[in-house]
Protein backbone atom coordinates (compact mmCIF):
# COMPACT_ATOMS: atom_id res chain seq x y z
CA UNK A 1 20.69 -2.44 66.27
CA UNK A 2 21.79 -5.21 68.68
CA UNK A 3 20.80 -7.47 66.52
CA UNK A 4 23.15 -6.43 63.42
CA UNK A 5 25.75 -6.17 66.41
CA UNK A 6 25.63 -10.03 66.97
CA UNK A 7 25.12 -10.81 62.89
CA UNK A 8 27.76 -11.96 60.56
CA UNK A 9 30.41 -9.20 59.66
CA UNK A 10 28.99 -6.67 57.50
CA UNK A 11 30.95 -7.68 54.38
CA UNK A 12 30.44 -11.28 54.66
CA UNK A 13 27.18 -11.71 52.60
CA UNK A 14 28.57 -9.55 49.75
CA UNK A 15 31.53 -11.53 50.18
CA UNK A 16 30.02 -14.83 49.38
CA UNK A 17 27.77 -13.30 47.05
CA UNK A 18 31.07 -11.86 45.09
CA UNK A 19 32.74 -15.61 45.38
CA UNK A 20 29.44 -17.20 43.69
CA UNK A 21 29.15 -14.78 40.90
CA UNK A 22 32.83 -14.51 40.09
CA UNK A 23 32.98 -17.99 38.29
CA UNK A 24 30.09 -16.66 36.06
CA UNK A 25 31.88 -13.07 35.75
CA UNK A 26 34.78 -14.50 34.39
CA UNK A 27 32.88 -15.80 31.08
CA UNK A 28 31.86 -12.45 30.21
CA UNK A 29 35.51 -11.10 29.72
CA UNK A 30 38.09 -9.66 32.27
CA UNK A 31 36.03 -6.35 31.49
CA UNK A 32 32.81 -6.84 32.56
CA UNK A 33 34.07 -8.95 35.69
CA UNK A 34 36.64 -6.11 37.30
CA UNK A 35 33.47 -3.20 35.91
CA UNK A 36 31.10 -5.86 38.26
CA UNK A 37 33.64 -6.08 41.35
CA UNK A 38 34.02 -2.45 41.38
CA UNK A 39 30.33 -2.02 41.65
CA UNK A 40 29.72 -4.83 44.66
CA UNK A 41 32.75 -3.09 46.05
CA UNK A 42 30.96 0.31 45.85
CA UNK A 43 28.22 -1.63 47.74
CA UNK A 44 29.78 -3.19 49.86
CA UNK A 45 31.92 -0.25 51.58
CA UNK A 46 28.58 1.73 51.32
CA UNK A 47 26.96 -1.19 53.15
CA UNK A 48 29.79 -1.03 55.81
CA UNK A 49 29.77 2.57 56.43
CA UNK A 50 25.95 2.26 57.29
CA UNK A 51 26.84 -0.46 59.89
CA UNK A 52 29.26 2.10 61.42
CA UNK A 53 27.32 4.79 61.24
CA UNK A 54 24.81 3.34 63.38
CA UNK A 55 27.32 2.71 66.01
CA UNK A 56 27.71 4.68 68.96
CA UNK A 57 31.00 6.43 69.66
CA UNK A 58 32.08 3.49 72.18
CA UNK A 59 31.47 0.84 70.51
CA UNK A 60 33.81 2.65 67.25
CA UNK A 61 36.45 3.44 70.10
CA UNK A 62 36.11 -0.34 70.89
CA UNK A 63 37.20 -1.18 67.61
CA UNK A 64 39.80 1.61 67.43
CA UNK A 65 38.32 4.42 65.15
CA UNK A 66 36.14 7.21 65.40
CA UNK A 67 33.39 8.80 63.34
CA UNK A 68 35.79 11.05 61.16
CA UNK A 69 37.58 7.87 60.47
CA UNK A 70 34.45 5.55 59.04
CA UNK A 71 34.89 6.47 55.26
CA UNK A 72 38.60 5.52 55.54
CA UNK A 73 38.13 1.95 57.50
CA UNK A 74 34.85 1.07 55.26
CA UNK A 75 37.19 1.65 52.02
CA UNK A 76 39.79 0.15 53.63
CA UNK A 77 38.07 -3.41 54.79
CA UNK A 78 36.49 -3.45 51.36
CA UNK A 79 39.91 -3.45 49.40
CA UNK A 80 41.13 -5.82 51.75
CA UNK A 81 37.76 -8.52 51.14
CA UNK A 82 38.52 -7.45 47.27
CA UNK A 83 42.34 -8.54 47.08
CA UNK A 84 40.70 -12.13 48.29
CA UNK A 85 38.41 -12.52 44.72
């Protein structure tokens, strides 16, 4: 667990991942590229909330939410990373 503590954020590797394959998306059709980011969105946030989850509750009060609130902030950092593709 400490070790995930001191690691990239959790989005950032599904982040670059999304920034590689959206050049290739975009050949396919608008379509099948928002139908992809909607899926690597799906797991991303699900990615996120497992980071969270594993948290205790002082290190979530440290960053200013607490376990009722993890669905909300995971869904809400992974919008956020998506407006950026």
């Amino acid at each position: 667990m400490a070790s995930s503590l001191r690691s990239a954020h959790p989005t950032q590797h599904a982040t670059d991942w999304a920034n590689s394959a959206k050049t290739a998306l975009v050949a396919l059709g608008t379509g099948t590229f928002h139908a992809a980011i909607r899926a690597m969105r799906g797991v991303e946030e699900r990615r996120v909330r497992q980071v969270l989850h594993s948290m205790n509750d002082r290190q979530l009060a440290a960053i200013g939410i607490d376990r009722a609130g993890i669905p909300a902030y995971a869904a809400s950092i992974t919008t956020a990373e998506q407006m950026h593709l």
